[in-house]
Protein backbone atom coordinates (compact mmCIF):
# COMPACT_ATOMS: atom_id res chain seq x y z
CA UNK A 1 96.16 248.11 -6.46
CA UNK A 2 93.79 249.41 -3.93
CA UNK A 3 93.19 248.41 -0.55
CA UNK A 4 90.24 246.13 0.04
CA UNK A 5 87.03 247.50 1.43
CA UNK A 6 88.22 250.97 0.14
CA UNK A 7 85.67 252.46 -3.00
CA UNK A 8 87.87 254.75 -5.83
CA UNK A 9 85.48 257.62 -7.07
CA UNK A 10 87.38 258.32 -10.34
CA UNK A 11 86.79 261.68 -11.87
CA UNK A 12 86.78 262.02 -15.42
CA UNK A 13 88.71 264.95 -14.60
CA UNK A 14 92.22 263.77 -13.04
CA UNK A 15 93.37 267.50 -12.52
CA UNK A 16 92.34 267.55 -8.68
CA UNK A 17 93.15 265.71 -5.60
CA UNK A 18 94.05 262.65 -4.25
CA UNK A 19 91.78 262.43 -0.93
CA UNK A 20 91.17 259.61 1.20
CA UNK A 21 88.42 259.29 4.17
CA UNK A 22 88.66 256.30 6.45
CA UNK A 23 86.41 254.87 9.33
CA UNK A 24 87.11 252.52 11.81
CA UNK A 25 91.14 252.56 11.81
CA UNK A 26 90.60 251.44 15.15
CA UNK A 27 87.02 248.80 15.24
CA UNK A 28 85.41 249.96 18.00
CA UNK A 29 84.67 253.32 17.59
CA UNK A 30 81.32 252.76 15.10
CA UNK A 31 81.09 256.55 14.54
CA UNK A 32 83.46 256.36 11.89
CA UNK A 33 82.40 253.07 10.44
CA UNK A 34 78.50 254.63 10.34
CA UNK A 35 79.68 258.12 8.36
CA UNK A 36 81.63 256.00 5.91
CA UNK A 37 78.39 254.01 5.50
CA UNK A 38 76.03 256.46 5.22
CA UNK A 39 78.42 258.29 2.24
CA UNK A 40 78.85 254.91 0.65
CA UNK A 41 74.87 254.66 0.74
CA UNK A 42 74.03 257.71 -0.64
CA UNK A 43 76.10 257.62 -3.92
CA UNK A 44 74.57 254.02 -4.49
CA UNK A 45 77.97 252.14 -3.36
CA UNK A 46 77.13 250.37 -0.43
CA UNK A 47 75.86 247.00 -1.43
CA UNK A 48 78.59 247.04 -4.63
CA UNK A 49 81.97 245.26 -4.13
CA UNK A 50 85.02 247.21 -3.14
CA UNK A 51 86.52 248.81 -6.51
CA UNK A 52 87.10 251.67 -8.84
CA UNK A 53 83.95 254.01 -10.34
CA UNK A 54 83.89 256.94 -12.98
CA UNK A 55 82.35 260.01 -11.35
CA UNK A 56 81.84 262.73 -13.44
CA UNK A 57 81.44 265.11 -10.21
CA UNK A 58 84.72 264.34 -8.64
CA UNK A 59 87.95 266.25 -9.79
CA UNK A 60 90.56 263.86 -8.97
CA UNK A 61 90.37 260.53 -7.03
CA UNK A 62 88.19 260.28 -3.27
CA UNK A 63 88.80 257.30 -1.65
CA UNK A 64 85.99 256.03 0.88
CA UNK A 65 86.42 252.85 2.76
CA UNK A 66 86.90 251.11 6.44
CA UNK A 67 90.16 251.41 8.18
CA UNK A 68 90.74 247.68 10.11
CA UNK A 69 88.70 245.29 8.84
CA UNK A 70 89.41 242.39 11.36
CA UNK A 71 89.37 244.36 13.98
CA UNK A 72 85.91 246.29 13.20
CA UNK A 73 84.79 242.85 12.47
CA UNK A 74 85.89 241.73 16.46
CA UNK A 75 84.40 244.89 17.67
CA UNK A 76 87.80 246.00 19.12
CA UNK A 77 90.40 248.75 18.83
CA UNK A 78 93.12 246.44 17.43
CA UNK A 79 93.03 243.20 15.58
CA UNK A 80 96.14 242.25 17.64
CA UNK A 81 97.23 242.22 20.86
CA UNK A 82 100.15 244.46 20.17
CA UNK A 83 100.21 247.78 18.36
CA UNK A 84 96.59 248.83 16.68
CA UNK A 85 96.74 249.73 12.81
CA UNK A 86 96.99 253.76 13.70
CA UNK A 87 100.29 252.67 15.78
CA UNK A 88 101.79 250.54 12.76
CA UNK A 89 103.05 252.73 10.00
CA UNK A 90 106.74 253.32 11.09
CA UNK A 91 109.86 252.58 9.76
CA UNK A 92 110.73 249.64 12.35
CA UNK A 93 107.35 248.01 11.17
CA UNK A 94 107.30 248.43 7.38
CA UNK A 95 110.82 248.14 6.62
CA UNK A 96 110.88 244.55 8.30
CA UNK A 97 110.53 241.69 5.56
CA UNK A 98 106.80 240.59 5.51
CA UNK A 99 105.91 236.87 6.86
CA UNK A 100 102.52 235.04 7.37
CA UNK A 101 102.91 235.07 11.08
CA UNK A 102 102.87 238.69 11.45
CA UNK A 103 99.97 240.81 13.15
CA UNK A 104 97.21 241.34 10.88
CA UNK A 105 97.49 245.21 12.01
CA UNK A 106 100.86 245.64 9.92
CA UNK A 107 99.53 243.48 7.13
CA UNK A 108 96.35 245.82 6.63
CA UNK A 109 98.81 248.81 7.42
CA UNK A 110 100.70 247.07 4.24
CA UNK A 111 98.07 247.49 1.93
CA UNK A 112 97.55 250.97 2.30
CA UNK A 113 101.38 252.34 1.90
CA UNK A 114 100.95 252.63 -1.84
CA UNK A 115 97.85 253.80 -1.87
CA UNK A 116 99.06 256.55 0.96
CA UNK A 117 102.16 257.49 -1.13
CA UNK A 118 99.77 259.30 -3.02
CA UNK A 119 97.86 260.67 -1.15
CA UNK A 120 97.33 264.56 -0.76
CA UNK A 121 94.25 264.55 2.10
CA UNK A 122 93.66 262.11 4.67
CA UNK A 123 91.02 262.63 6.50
CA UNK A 124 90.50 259.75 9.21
CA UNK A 125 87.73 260.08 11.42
CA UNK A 126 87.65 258.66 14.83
CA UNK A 127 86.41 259.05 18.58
CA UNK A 128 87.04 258.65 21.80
CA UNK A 129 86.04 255.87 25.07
CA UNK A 130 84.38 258.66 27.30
CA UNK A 131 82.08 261.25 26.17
CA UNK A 132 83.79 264.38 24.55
CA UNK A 133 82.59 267.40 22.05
CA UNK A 134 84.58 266.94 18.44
CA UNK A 135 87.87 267.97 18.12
CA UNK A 136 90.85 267.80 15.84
CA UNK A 137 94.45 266.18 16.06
CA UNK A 138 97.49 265.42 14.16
CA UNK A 139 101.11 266.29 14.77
CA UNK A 140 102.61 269.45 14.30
CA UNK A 141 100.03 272.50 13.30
CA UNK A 142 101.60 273.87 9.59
CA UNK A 143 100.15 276.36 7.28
CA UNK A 144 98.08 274.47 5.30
CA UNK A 145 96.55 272.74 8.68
CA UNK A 146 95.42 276.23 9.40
CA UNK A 147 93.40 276.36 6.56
CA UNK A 148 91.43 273.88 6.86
CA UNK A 149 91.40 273.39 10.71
CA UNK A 150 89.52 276.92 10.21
CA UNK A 151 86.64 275.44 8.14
CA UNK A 152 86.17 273.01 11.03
CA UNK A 153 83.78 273.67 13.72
CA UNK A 154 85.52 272.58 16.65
CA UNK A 155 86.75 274.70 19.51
CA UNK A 156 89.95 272.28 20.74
CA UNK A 157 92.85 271.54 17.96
CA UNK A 158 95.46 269.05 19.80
CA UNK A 159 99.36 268.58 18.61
CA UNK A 160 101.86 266.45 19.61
CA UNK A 161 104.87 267.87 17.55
CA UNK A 162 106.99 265.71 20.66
CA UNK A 163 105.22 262.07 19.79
CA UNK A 164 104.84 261.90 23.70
CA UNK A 165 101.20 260.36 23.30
CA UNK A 166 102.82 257.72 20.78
CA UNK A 167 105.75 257.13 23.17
CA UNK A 168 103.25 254.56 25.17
CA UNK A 169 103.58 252.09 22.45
CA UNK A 170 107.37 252.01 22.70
CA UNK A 171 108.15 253.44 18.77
CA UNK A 172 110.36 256.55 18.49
CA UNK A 173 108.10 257.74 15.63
CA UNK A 174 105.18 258.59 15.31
CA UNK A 175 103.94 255.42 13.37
CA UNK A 176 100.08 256.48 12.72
CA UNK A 177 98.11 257.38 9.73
CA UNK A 178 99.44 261.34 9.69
CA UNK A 179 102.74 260.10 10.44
CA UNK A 180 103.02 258.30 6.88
CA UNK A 181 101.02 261.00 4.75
CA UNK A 182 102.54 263.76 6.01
CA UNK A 183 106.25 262.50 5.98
CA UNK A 184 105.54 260.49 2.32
CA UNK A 185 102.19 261.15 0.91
CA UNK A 186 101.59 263.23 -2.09
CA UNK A 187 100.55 262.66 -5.62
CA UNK A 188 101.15 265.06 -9.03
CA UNK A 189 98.45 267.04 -7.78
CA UNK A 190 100.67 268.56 -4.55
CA UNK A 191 103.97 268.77 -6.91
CA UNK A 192 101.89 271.56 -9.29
CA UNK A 193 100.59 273.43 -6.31
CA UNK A 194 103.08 272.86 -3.66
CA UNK A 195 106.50 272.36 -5.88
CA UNK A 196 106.89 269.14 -4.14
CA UNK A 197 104.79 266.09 -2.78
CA UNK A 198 103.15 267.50 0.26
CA UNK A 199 100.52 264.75 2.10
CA UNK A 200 97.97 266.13 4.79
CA UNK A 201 96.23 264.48 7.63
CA UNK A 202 93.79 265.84 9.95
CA UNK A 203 92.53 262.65 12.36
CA UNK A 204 88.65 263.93 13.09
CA UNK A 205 87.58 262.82 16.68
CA UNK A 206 83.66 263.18 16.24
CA UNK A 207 82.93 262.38 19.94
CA UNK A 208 82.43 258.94 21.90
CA UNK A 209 82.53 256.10 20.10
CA UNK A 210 79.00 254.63 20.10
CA UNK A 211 77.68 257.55 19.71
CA UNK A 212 75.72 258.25 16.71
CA UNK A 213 74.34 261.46 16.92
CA UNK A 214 76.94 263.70 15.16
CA UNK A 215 77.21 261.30 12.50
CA UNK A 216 75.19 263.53 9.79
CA UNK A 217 76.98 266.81 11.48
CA UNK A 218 80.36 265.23 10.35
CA UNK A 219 79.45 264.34 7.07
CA UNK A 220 78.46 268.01 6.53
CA UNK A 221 82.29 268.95 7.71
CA UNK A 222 83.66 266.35 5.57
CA UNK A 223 81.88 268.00 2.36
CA UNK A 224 82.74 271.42 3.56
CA UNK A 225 86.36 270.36 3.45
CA UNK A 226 86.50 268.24 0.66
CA UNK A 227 84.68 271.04 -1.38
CA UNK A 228 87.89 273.20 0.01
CA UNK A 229 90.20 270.89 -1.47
CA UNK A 230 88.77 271.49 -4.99
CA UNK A 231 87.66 267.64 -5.47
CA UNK A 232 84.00 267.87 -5.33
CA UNK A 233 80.92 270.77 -6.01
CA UNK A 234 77.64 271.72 -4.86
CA UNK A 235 76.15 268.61 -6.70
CA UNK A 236 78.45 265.58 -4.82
CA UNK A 237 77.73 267.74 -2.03
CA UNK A 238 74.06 267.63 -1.64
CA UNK A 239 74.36 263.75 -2.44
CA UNK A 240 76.28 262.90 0.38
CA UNK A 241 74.37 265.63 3.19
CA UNK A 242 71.19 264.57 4.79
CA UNK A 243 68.20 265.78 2.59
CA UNK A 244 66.78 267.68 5.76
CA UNK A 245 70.23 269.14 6.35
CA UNK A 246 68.63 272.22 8.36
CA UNK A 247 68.24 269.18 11.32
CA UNK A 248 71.97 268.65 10.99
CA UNK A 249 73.13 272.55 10.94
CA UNK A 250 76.37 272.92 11.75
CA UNK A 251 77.93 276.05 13.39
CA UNK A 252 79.75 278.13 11.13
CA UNK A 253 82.75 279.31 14.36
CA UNK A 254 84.01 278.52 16.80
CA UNK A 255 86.61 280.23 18.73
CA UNK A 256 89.34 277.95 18.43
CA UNK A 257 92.40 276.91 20.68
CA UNK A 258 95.30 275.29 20.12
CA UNK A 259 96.81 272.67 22.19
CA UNK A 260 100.29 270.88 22.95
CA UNK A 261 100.68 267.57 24.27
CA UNK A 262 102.80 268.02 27.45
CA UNK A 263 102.57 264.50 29.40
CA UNK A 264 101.11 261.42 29.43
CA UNK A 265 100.44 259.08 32.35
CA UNK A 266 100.51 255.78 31.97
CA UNK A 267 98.17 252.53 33.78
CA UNK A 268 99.52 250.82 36.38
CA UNK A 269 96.81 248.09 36.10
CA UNK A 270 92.97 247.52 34.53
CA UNK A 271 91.96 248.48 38.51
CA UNK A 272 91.36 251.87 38.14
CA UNK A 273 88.64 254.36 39.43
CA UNK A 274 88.45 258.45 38.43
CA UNK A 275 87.60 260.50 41.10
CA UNK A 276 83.99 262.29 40.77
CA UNK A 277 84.62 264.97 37.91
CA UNK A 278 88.00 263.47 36.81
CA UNK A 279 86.94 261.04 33.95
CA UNK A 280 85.41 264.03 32.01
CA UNK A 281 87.87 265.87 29.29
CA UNK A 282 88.74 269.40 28.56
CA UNK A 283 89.09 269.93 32.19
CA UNK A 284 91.55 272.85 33.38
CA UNK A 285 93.57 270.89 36.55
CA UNK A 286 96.20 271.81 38.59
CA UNK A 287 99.47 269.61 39.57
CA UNK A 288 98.76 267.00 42.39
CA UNK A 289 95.64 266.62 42.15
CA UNK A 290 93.95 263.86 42.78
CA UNK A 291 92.54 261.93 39.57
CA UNK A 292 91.39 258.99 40.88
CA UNK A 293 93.31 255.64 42.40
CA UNK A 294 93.77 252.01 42.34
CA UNK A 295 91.96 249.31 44.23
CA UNK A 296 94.96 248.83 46.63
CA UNK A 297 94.57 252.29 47.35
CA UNK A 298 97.35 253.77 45.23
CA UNK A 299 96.45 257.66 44.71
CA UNK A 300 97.48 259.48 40.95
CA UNK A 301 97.99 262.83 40.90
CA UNK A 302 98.12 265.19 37.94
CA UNK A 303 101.52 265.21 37.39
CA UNK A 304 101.46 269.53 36.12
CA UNK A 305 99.04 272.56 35.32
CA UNK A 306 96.93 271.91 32.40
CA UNK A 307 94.20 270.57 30.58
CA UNK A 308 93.02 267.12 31.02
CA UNK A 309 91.82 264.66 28.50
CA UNK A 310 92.35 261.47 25.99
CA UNK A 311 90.96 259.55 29.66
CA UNK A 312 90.56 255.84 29.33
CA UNK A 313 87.33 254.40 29.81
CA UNK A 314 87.45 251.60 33.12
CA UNK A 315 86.54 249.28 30.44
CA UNK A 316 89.15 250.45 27.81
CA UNK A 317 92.11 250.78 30.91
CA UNK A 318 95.47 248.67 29.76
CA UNK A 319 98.09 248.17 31.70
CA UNK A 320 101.62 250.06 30.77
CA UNK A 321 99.54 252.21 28.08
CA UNK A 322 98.08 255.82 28.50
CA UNK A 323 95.63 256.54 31.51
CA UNK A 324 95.24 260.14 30.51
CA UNK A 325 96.62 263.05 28.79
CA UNK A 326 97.89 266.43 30.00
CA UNK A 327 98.01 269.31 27.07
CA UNK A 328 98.70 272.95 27.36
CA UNK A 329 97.31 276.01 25.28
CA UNK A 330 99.39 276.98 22.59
């Protein structure tokens, strides 16, 4: 049974992949929600209920639909107060016997664990509170990340093979969307290729959340890949792109880098102010500097050498959850 507000393009050819692209696992970052949209729109799905459609120019099964309905609905990152939906797919959540009182995060997180059991591609697109160029992230970097991380134009790949940027929601897994696909996912499609069930996730960060304006050049990276994966041609291709896609070109390299999630520092309180320069990501800092400070005059320092990012907007700040992010180059 699939997941509401998710759309099945069924190929008449079943011999290809199982691929799923979601927006707005967390509901405030629009970016996502507007590229899932725009797709939607373009193949005539939009203003049609939620279900299953033949597609004779899909090999295998694409799955295009919103992440966290309730919460896109409020307008916020989670529709709970505890963990969001990207911070609810581990073992101590799902293996607990469902009830009507619990957080409508794990119920929606509930209704996609079939549908990611077989799954062979996730790609879930996201962004971030302060202004930032694209990047990628998942987990651990394997072989077959490489190959499609190298179709991606984006010059900053972040992994946290040591969950230390899920640690600030108290699980000892990882407990997002990758998490789940990568440690279960996989349909008959990864068994013939693979010799087993193999699930991949890449988690796309397209840039700050209301902004718009790299929501055509992501759609052109999502058909690049999906075209990689085998499950759609030329012709779905062209359907999804902008018709002027020369306004939307995207570059073909970048020289990319690969970095490790070292340390996380976590709020104090909401009262928080970055120093001048400090609130802006991919930032090379040293240890002890200053990053900004509370209104009772507390100081932060960087806690070691590295780069800086993942900062929370003032607005965004929680207290006793991540502040910032320190990675390393691989």
């Amino acid at each position: 049974m699939l997941p509401n507000y998710i759309w099945q393009l069924k190929g008449n050819d079943q011999s290809g992949p199982n691929v799923v692209i979601l927006g707005g696992t967390h509901g405030d970052e629009i970016a996502g929600i507007d590229v899932i949209r725009r797709m939607l729109d373009r193949i005539g799905l939009l203003h049609n209920p939620a279900g299953i459609f033949n597609r004779e120019d899909i090999s295998g099964n694409l799955f295009l639909g919103f992440g966290n309905i309730e919460a896109i609905v409020r307008g916020r990152r989670a529709a709970s107060e505890d963990r969001d939906l990207n911070r609810s797919f581990s073992g101590e959540d799902l293996n607990c016997t469902p009830n009507p009182n619990e957080r409508i995060d794990l119920k929606r997180a509930r209704e996609f664990v079939p549908l990611f059991r077989q799954t062979d591609f996730l790609f879930d697109i996201h962004s971030t509170s302060m202004d930032s160029v694209p990047f990628v992230c998942f987990g651990e970097m394997t072989k077959r990340h490489r190959s499609i991380v190298a179709l991606i134009p984006v010059q900053y790949i972040i992994t946290d093979p040591d969950l230390i940027y899920t640690k600030d929601s108290g699980l000892t897994e990882l407990g997002t969307t990758d998490f789940f696909v990568n440690t279960y996912g996989g349909s008959a499609w990864s068994i013939r290729n693979y010799g087993a069930k193999q699930g991949l996730v890449l988690c796309y960060e397209t840039g700050q959340d209301a902004d718009l304006t790299r929501v055509e050049s992501t759609i052109q990276v999502l058909s690049r890949v999906l075209e990689h994966t085998g499950i759609i041609g030329e012709n779905f291709a062209s359907i999804i792109c902008a018709k002027d896609r020369m306004q939307y070109q995207i570059a073909e390299y970048y020289e990319q880098k690969i970095f490790r999630i070292v340390f996380c520092v976590k709020a104090k309180s909401k009262d928080f102010s970055y120093e001048q320069g400090m609130n802006i990501p991919w930032k090379m800092v040293k240890k002890g500097e200053i990053i900004g400070r509370y209104s009772n005059g507390e100081i932060v320092e960087i806690p070691e050498d590295g780069m800086i990012l993942f900062q929370k907007a003032p607005k965004k700040i929680i207290s006793g959850r991540n502040l910032f992010t320190i990675a390393t180059e691989v």
